[in-house]
Protein backbone atom coordinates (compact mmCIF):
# COMPACT_ATOMS: atom_id res chain seq x y z
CA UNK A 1 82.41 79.86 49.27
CA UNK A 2 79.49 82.49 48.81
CA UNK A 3 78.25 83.30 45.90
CA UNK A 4 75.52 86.40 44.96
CA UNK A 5 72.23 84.74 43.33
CA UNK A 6 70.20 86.43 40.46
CA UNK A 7 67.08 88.02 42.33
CA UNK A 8 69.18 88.74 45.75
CA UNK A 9 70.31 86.50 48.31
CA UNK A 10 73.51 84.28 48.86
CA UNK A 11 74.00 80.99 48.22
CA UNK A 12 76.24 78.62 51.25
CA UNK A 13 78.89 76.63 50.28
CA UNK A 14 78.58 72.52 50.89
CA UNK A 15 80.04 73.02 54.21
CA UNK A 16 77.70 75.79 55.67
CA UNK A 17 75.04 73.56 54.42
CA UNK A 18 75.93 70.80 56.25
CA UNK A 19 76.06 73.07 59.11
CA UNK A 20 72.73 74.31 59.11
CA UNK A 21 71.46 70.75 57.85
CA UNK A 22 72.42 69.62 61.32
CA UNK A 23 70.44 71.90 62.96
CA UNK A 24 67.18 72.40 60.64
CA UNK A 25 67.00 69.05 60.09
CA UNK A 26 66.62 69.09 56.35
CA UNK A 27 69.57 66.65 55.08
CA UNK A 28 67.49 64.13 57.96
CA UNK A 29 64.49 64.73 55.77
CA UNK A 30 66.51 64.03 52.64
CA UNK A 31 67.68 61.34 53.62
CA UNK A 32 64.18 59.98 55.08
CA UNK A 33 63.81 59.23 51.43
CA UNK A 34 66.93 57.07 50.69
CA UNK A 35 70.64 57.85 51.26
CA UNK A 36 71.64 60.63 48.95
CA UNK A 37 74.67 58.10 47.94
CA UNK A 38 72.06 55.89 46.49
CA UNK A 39 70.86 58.62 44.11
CA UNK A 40 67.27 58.20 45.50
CA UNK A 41 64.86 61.13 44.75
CA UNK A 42 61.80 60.37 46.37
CA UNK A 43 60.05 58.03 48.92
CA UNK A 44 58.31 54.77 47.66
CA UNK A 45 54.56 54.76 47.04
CA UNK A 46 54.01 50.60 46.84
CA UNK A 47 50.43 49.11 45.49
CA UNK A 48 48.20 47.44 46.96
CA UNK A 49 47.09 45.72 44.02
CA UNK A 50 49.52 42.51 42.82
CA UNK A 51 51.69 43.19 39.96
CA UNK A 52 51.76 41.54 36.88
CA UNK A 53 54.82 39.06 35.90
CA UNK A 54 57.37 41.58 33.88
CA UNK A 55 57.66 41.21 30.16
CA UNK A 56 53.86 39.33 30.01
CA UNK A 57 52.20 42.26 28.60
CA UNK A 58 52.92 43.74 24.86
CA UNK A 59 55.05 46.96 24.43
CA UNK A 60 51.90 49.40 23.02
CA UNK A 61 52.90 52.40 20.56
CA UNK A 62 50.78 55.59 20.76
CA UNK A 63 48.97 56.51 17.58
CA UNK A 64 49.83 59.50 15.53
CA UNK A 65 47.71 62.38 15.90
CA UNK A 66 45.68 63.09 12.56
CA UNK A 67 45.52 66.67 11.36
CA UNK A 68 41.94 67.91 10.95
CA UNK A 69 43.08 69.84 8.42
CA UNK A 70 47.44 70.58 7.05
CA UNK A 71 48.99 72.38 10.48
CA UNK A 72 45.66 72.02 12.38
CA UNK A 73 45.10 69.24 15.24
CA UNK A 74 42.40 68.82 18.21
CA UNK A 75 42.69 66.99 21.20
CA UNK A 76 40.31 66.14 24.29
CA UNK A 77 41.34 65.82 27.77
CA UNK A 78 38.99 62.88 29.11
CA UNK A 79 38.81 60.37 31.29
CA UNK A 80 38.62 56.64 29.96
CA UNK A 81 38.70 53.42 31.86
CA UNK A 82 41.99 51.33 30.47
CA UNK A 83 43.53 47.66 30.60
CA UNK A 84 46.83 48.82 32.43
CA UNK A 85 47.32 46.36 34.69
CA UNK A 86 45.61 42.32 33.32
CA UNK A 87 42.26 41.73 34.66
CA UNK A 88 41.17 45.32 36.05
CA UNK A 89 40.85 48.75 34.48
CA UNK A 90 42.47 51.98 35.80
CA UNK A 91 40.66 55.52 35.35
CA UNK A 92 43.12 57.32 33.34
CA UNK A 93 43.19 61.28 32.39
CA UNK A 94 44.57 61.24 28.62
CA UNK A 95 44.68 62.97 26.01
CA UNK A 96 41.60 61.77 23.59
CA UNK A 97 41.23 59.91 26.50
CA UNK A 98 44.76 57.75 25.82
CA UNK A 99 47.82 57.09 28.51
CA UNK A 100 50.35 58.48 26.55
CA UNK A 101 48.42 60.54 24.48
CA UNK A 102 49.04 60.48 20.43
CA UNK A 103 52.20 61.03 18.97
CA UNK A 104 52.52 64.62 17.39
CA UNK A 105 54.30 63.99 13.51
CA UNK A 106 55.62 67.60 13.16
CA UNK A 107 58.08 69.40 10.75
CA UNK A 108 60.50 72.00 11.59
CA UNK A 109 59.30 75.25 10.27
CA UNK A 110 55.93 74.11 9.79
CA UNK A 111 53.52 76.22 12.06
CA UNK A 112 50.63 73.61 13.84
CA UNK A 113 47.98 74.77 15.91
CA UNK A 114 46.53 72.33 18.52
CA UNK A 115 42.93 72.91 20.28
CA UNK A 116 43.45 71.19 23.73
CA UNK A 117 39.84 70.75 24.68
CA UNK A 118 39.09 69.87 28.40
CA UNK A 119 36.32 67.57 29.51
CA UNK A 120 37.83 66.49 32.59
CA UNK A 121 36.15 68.40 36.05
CA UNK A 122 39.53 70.50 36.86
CA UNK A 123 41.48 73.15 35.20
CA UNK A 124 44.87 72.01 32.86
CA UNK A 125 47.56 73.98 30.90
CA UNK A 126 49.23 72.08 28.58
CA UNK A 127 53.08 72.73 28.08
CA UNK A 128 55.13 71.97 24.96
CA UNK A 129 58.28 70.36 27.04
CA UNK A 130 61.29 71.58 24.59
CA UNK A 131 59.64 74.15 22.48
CA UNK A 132 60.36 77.11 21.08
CA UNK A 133 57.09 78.46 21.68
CA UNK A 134 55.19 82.00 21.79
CA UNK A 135 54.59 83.15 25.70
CA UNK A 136 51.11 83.03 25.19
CA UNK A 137 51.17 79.33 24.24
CA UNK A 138 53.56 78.53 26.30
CA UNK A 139 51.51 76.67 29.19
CA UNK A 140 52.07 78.85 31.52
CA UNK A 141 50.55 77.33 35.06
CA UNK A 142 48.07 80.21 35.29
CA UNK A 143 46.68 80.02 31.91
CA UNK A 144 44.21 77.58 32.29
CA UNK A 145 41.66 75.87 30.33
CA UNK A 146 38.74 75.43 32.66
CA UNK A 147 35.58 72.79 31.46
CA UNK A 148 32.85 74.50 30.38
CA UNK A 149 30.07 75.53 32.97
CA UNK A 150 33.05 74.82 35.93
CA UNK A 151 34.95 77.33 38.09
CA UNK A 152 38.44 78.52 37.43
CA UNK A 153 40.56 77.26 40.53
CA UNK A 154 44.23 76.65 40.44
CA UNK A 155 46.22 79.67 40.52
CA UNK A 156 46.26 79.85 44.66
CA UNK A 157 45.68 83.64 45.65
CA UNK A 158 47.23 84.34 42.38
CA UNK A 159 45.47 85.57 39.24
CA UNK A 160 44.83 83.40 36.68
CA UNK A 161 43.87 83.53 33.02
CA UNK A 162 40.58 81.39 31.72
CA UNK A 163 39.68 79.78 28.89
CA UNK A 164 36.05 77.91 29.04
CA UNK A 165 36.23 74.59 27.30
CA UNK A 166 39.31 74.65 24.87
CA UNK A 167 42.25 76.83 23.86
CA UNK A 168 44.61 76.40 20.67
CA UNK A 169 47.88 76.60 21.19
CA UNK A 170 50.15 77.94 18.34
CA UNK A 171 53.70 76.05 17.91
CA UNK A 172 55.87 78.17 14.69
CA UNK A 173 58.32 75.15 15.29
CA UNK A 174 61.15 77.10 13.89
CA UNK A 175 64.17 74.71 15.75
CA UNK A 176 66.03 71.85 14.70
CA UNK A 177 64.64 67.68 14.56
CA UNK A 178 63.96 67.00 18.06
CA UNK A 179 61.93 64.28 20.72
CA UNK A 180 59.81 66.92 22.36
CA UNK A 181 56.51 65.97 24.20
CA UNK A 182 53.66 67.59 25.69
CA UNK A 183 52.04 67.74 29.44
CA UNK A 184 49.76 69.01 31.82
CA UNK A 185 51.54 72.62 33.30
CA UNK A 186 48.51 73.28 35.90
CA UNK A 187 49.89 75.54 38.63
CA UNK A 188 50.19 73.45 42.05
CA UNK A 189 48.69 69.98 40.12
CA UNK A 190 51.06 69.20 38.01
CA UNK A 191 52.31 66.10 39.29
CA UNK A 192 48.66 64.53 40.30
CA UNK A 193 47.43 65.44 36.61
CA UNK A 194 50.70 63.99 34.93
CA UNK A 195 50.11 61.11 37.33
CA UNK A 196 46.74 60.09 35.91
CA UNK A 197 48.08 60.32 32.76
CA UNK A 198 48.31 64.13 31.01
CA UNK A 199 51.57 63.47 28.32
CA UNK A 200 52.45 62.41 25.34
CA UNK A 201 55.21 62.49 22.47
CA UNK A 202 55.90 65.49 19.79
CA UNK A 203 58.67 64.44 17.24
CA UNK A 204 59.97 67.17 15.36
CA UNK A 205 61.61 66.18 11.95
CA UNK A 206 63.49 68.06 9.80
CA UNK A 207 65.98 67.27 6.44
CA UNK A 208 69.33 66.76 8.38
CA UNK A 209 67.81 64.05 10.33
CA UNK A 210 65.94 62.45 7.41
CA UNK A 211 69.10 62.41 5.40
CA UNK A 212 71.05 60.08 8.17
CA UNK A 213 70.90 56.89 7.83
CA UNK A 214 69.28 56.24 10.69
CA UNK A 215 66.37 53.37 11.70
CA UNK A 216 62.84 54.79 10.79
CA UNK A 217 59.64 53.71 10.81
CA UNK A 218 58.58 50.57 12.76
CA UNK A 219 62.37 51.18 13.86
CA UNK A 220 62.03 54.46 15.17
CA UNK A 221 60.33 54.11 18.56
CA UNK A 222 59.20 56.20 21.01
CA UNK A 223 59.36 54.93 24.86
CA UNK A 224 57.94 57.16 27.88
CA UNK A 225 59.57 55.48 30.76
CA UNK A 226 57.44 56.07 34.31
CA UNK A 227 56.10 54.64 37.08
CA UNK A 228 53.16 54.99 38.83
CA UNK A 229 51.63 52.57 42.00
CA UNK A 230 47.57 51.09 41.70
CA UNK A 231 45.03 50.45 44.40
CA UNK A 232 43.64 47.24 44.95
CA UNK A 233 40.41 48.22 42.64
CA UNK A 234 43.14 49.63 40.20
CA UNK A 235 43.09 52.75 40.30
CA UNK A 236 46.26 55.00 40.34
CA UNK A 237 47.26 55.85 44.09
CA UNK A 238 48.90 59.12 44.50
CA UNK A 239 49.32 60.91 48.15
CA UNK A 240 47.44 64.27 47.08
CA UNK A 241 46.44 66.45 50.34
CA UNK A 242 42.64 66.76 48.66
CA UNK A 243 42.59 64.07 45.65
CA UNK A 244 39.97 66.43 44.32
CA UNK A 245 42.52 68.81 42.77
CA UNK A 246 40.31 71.36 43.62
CA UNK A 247 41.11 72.70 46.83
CA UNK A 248 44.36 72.40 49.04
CA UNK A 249 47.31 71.35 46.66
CA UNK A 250 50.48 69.28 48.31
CA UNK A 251 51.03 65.93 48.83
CA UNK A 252 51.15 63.83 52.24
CA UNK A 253 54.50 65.20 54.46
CA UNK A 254 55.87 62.03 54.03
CA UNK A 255 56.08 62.44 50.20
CA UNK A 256 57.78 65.87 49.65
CA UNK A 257 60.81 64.69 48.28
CA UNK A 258 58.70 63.57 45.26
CA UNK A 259 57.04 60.32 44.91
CA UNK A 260 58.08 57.06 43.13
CA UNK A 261 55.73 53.67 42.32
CA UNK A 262 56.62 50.66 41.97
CA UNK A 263 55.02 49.43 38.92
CA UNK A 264 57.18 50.51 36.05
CA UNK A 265 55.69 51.40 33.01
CA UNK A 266 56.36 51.91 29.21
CA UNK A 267 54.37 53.44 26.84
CA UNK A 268 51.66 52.72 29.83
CA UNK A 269 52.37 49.07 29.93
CA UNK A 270 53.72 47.21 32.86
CA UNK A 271 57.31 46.03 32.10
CA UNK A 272 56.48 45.03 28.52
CA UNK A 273 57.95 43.08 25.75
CA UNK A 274 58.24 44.10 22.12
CA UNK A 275 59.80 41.68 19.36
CA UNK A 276 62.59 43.03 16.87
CA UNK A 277 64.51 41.56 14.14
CA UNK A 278 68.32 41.40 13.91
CA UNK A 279 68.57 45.03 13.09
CA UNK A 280 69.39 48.32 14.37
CA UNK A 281 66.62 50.50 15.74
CA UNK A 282 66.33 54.46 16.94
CA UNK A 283 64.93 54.34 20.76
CA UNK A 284 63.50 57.59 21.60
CA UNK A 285 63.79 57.61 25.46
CA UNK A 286 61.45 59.74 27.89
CA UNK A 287 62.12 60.19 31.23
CA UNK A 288 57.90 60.81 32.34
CA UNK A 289 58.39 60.06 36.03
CA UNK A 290 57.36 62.09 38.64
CA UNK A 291 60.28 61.55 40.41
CA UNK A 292 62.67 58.60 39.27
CA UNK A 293 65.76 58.64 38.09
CA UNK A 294 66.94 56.03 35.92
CA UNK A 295 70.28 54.29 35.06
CA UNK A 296 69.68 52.01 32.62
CA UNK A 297 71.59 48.87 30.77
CA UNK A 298 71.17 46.16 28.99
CA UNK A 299 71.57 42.66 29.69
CA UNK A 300 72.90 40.59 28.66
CA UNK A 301 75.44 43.28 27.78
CA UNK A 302 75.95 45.69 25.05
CA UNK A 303 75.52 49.30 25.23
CA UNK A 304 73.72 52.30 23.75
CA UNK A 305 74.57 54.69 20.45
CA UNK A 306 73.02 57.90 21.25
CA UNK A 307 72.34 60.06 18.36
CA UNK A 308 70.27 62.79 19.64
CA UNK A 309 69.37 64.67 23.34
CA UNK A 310 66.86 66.68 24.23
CA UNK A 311 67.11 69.45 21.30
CA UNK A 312 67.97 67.09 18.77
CA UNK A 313 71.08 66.16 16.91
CA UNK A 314 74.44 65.69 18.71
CA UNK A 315 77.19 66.60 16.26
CA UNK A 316 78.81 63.05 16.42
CA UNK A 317 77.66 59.87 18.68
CA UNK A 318 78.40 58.98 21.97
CA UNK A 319 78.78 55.52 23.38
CA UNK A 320 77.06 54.72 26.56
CA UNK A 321 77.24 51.37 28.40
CA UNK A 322 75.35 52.97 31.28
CA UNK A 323 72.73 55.34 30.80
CA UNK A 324 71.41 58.15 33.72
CA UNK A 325 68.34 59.89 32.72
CA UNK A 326 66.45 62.07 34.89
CA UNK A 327 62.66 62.94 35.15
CA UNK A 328 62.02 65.07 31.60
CA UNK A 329 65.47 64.00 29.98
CA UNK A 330 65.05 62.50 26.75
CA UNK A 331 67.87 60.84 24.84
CA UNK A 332 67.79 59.45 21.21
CA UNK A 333 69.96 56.50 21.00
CA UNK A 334 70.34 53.20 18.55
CA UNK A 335 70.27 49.67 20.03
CA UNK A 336 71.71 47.15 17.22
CA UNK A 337 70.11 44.01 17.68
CA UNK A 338 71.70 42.13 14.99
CA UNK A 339 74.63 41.87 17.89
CA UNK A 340 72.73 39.56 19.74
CA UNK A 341 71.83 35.78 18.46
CA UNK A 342 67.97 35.08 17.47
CA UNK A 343 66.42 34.07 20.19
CA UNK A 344 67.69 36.25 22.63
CA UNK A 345 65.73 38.21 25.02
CA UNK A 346 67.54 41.63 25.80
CA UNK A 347 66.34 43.50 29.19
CA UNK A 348 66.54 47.07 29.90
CA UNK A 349 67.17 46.96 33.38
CA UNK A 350 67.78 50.31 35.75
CA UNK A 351 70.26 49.95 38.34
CA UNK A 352 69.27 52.43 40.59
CA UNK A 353 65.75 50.57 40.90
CA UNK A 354 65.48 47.80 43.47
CA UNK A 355 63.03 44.94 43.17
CA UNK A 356 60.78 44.90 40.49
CA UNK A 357 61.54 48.22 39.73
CA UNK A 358 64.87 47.05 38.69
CA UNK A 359 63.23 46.04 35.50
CA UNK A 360 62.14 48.22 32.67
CA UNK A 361 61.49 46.35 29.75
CA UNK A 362 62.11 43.52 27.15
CA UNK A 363 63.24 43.07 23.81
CA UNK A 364 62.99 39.74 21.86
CA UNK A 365 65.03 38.90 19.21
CA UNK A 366 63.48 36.96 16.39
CA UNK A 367 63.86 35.90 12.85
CA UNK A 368 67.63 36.34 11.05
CA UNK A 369 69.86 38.46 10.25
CA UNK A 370 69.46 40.70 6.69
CA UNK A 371 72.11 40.27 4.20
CA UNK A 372 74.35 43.30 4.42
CA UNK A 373 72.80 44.38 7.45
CA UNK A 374 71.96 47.93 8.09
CA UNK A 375 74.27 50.98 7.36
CA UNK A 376 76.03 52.25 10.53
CA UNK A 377 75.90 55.29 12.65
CA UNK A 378 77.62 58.00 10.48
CA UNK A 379 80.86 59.27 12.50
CA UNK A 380 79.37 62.85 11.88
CA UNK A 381 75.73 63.09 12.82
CA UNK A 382 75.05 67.33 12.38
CA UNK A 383 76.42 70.54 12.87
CA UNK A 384 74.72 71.92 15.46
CA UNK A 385 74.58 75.55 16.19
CA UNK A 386 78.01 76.60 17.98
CA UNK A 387 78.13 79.00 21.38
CA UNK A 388 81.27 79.85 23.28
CA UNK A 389 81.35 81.01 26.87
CA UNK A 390 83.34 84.02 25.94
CA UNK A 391 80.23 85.31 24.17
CA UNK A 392 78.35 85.35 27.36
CA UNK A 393 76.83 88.95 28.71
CA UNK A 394 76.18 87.51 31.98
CA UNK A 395 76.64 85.11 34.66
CA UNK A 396 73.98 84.04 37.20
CA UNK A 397 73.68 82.05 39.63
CA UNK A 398 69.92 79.93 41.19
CA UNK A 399 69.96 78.23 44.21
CA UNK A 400 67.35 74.94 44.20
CA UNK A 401 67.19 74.14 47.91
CA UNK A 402 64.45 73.45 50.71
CA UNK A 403 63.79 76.31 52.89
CA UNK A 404 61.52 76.61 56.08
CA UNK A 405 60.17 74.14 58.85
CA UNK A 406 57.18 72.20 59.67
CA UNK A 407 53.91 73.60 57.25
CA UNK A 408 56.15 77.00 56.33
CA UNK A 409 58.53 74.24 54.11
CA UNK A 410 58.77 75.09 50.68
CA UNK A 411 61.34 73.73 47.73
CA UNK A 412 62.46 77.66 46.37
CA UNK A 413 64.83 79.01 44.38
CA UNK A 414 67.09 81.45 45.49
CA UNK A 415 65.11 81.41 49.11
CA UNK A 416 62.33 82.66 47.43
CA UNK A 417 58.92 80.44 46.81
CA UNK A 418 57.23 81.00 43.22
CA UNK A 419 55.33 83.92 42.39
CA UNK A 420 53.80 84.74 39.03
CA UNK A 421 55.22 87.85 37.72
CA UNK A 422 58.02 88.42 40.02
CA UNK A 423 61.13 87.66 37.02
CA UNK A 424 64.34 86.90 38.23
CA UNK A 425 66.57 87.32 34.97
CA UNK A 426 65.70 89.29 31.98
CA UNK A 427 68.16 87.86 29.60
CA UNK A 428 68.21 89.76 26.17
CA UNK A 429 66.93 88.20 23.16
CA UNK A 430 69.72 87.04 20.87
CA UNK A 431 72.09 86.72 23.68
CA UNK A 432 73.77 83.90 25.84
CA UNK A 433 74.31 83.56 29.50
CA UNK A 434 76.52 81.57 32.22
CA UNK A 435 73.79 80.57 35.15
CA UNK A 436 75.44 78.21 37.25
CA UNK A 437 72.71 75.68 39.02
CA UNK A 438 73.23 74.78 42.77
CA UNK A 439 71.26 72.17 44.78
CA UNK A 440 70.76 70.57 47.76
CA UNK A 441 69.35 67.48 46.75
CA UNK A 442 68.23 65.96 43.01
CA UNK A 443 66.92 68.60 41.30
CA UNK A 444 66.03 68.02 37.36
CA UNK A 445 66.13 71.40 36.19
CA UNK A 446 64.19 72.64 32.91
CA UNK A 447 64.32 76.29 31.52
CA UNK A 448 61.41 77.28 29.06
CA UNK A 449 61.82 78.70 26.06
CA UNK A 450 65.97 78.84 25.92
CA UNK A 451 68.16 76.05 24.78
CA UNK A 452 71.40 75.52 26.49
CA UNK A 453 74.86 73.73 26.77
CA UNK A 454 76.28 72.34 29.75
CA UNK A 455 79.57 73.27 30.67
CA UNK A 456 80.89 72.07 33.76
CA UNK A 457 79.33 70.00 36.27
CA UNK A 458 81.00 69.92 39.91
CA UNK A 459 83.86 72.03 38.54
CA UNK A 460 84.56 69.60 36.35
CA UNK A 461 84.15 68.97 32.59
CA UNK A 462 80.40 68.13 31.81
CA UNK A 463 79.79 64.14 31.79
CA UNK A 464 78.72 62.08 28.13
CA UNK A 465 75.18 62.26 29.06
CA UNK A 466 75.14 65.91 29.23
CA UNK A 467 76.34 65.86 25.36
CA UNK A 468 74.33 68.43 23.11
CA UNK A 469 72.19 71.33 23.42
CA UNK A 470 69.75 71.04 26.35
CA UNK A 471 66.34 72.21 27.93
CA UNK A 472 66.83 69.50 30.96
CA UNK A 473 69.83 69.21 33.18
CA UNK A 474 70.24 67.14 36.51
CA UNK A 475 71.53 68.65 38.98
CA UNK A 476 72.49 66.64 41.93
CA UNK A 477 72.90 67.13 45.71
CA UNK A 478 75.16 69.60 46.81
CA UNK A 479 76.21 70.23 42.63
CA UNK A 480 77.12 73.01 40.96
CA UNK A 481 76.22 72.78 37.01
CA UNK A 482 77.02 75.70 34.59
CA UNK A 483 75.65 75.84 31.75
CA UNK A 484 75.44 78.20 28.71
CA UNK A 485 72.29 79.34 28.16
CA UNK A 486 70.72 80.98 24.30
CA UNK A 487 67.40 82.95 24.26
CA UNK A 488 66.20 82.68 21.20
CA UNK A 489 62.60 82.28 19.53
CA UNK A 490 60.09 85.40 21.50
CA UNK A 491 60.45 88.17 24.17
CA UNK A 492 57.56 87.47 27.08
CA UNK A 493 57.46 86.02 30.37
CA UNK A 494 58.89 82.17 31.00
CA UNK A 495 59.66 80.26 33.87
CA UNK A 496 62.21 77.79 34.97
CA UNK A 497 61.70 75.44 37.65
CA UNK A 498 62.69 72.02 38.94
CA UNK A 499 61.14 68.89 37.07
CA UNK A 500 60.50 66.58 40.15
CA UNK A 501 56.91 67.62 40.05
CA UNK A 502 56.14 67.21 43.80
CA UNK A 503 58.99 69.98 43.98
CA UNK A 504 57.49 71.79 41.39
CA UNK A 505 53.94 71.71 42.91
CA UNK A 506 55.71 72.91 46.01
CA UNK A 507 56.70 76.10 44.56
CA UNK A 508 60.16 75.24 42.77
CA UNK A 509 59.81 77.43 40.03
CA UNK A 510 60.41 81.12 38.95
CA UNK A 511 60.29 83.56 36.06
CA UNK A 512 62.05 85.46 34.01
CA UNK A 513 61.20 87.88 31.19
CA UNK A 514 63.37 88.00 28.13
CA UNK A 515 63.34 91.60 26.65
């Protein structure tokens, strides 16, 4: 099969793939990083400092950000020195200087403004992961907010937009209850600056999910899931080309496919623990990795409710024993506790990790069980906002695959490397759209702006994990995934691009203007 892609181009069918992966070597290369089979999508960075015994260290819970003022927030990009591993400190680049940064409160149709200001020594853009967000605010990876007194570097040979010392970003909010969070967007440093620590958590609430009976407050918690790998003095290790940021962007050859450590973390603690009572409570899981993909579990047994995806609500919950979640997924899902006896100590475990990695974190269960227990999960959660393929007014089609040899190698989409300003779509505004997403290896793919449903994934109906409208899908080797896309929200220039930020970095991205 060969099918026309949006921008020009064709796209080969599984078989002509394989045919030219024999001769260009690239499914070698893939497969340099772990057998395709064993869902592996990147190569091993290991540490060279010892890690800690799992489930020693306490599951931390990022602060809430405090408004300076009703709708009006500030935040500093520093560097601090942090406890992340016991007995040494790791320089971390954090919002207000934290690793995740502070938890954003928000309410649906509330408009906040947040002044990022940057006192680290290299240019950021800070992107709203899930939002329905203005262009201008959009952290775009050539708006960039340079320290004051440096130079502007960052856009390549491309030209790049400068703010000295601090920009506010403007977020109307006008979308449903969602787990949203925030990150460094810096064109070709993304994944070194989200590395040392650029991200953090934006809840938006709203009063369909307040009126569910769901957990809330010490109940409702929200875990970024990553990993990262330390050096013996602990510092994060991380193969940049130039670890200045500054000059040549890439990582070492080796690490192309994307990179994975092997220290897991949670909420920036290695494989922590966190007592809960007999009770139900609303996890709000991140995928922040680089690079990993998860499948979790829990042992000894039981299984996860989810509630919510990444845009919020589903209309009715989904039972997972198994869980796959890939790099910028987030899922909302309830863990009842009162299920298990006091006493017992409840792992979150990831079966597509091996070693230590394996591990993820700990709950233990203390104290007894209230009488009457909690309410359950209501067999209706929301009504969501309804889209049919029928209504479509176009179908497109983006290739994610690895073109070129030796130092002309470049993860593109649709053959074509990114280039600011060079759209390929321009969807309307208040219309929906059928682009169908092929890959060539794991490729976590996240559209700006739009929202979207998935449809069909292989040719075949879409899996449970993909319930509920979207900004994140995984796409896996040799895949096709359609999904139904809605631009809503703001004409302007947005970009979609691959969420393994080594393939990102690499050029994995591309616009397109809605008019």
């Amino acid at each position: 099969m060969v099918l026309a892609l949006a921008g020009g181009g064709t796209m080969i069918s599984r078989r002509g793939f394989l045919a030219l992966a024999g001769v260009s070597g690239v499914a070698a290369t893939a497969a340099g990083c772990g057998a395709l089979t064993a869902e592996v999508a990147g190569r091993l960075l290991t540490s060279a400092l010892p890690p800690p015994r799992p489930f020693t260290v306490p599951l931390p819970i990022p602060p809430v950000a405090r408004a300076l003022r009703p709708g009006h927030y500030e935040v500093t990009q520093r560097a601090a020195r942090v406890e992340i591993i016991p007995g040494t400190t790791t320089e971390v680049w954090g919002f207000d200087g934290l690793f995740p940064g502070p938890t954003f409160e928000l309410r649906a149709g509330e408009r906040a403004t947040v002044r990022v200001r940057n006192e680290l020594r290299v240019p950021t853009s800070t992107h709203l992961h899930g939002g329905v967000t203005p262009p201008d605010s959009d952290g775009y990876p050539t708006d960039l907010v340079v320290p004051a007194g440096h130079a502007a570097h960052g856009g390549g040979h491309h030209p790049v937009t400068v703010h000295s010392g601090a920009k506010d970003y403007v977020y109307p909010l006008e979308q449903r209850a969602a787990t949203l969070w925030y990150h460094d967007h810096r064109m070709d440093f993304t994944g070194p600056q989200v590395w040392r620590g650029l991200a953090g958590f934006a809840l938006v609430r709203d009063e369909e999910d307040d009126a569910l009976p769901l957990p809330r407050g010490e109940r409702d918690i929200p875990l970024m899931i990553c990993d990262r790998a330390f050096a013996e003095d602990g510092s994060f290790r991380y193969p940049s080309v130039d670890p200045s940021l500054m000059g040549r962007p890439g990582v070492a050859a080796a690490y192309m496919a994307g990179v994975e450590g092997d220290v897991i973390l949670v909420n920036g603690a290695p494989w922590p623990v966190h007592e809960v009572a007999p009770a139900r409570y609303r996890l709000r899981l991140l995928n922040a990795s680089n690079a990993r993909r998860y499948r979790l579990e829990l042992r000894p047994g039981g299984g996860f409710t989810q509630v919510g995806g990444d845009q919020g609500l589903l209309a009715a919950p989904v039972e997972h024993r198994s869980l796959p979640i890939s790099p910028a997924e987030r899922f909302d899902v309830v863990v009842d506790f009162a299920a298990y006896r006091p006493g017992t100590e409840v792992t979150v475990v990831n079966t597509l990790g091996q070693g230590l990695a394996r591990n993820v974190l700990r709950f233990r269960v203390t104290g007894r069980v209230r009488p009457g227990g909690d309410p359950p999960v209501p067999r209706r959660l929301s009504a969501p906002p309804r889209a049919e393929r029928r209504a479509a007014v176009a179908t497109r089609v983006f290739d994610f695959r690895r073109t070129g040899e030796g130092a002309h190698e470049a993860w593109t989409i649709n053959g074509l490397p990114f280039r600011p300003g060079r759209p390929l779509a321009a969807p309307r505004l208040g219309t929906t759209e059928v682009w169908r997403l092929a890959s060539d290896f794991h490729h976590p793919v996240h559209v700006h702006l739009a929202h979207f449903l998935v449809l069909s994934r292989g040719g075949r109906p879409a899996a449970p994990a993909d319930a509920g409208w979207k900004d994140t899908v995984d796409v896996r080797p040799y895949e096709v995934v359609e999904v139904l896309v809605r631009f809503e929200g703001y004409r302007g220039r947005y970009m979609m691009h691959c969420h393994n930020l080594e393939h990102e970095d690499m050029a994995m991205m591309a616009d397109f203007e809605v008019v």
